[in-house]
Protein backbone atom coordinates (compact mmCIF):
# COMPACT_ATOMS: atom_id res chain seq x y z
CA UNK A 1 28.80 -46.39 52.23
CA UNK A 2 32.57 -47.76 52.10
CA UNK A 3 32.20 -47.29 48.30
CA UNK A 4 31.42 -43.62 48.39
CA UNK A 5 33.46 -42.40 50.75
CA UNK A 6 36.57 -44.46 48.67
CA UNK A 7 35.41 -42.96 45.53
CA UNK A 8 35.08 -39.33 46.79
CA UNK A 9 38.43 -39.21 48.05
CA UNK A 10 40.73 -37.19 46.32
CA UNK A 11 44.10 -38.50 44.83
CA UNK A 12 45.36 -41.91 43.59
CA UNK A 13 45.12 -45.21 45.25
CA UNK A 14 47.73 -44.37 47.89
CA UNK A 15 46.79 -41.31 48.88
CA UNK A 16 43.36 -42.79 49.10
CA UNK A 17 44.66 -45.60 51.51
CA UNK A 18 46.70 -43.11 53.52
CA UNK A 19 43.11 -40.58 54.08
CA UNK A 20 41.22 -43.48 54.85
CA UNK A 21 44.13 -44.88 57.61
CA UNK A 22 43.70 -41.46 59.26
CA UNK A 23 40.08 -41.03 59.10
CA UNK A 24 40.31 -44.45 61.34
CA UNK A 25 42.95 -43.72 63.84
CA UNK A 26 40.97 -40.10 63.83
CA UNK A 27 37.71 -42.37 65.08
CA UNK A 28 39.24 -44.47 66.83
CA UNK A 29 41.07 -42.23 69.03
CA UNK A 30 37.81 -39.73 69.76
CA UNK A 31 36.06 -42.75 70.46
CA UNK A 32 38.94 -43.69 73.37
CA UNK A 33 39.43 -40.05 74.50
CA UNK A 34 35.65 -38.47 74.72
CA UNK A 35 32.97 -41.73 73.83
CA UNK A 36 34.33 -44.22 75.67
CA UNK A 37 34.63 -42.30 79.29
CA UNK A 38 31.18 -40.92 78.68
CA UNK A 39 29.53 -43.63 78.39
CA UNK A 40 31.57 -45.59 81.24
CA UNK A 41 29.56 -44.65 84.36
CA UNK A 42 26.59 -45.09 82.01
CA UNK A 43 26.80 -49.29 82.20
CA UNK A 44 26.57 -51.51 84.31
CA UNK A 45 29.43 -53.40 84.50
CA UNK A 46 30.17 -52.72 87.79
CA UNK A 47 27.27 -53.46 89.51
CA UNK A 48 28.00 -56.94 91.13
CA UNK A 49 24.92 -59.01 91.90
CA UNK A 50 26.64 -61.87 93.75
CA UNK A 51 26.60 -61.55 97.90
CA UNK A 52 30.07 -62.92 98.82
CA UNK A 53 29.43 -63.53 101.91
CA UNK A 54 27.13 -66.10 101.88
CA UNK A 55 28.83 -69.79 101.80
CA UNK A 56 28.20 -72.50 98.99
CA UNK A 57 25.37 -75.38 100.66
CA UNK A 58 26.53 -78.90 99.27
């Protein structure tokens, strides 16, 4: 997949490097702003399963 996108990219090896840096930060950053805090209430790393008030027994 990395191989095709590379090769249908227009320009020379620079300007390659440079589209493909942006395409990233582009994916990166959509995943941050809209993915990311949709998803958030979604899991369920917030739901605590441990009663703290209940004392160790030794």
């Amino acid at each position: 997949m990395y191989g095709w996108i590379w090769r249908n990219l227009p320009g020379n090896v620079w300007i390659r490097a440079l589209t493909c840096l942006v395409l990233v930060l582009a994916v990166v950053y959509l995943l941050f702003q809209y993915v990311f805090p949709w998803a958030e209430p979604l899991l369920p790393f917030n739901d605590v399963t441990v009663d703290n008030g209940m004392a160790a027994v030794r």
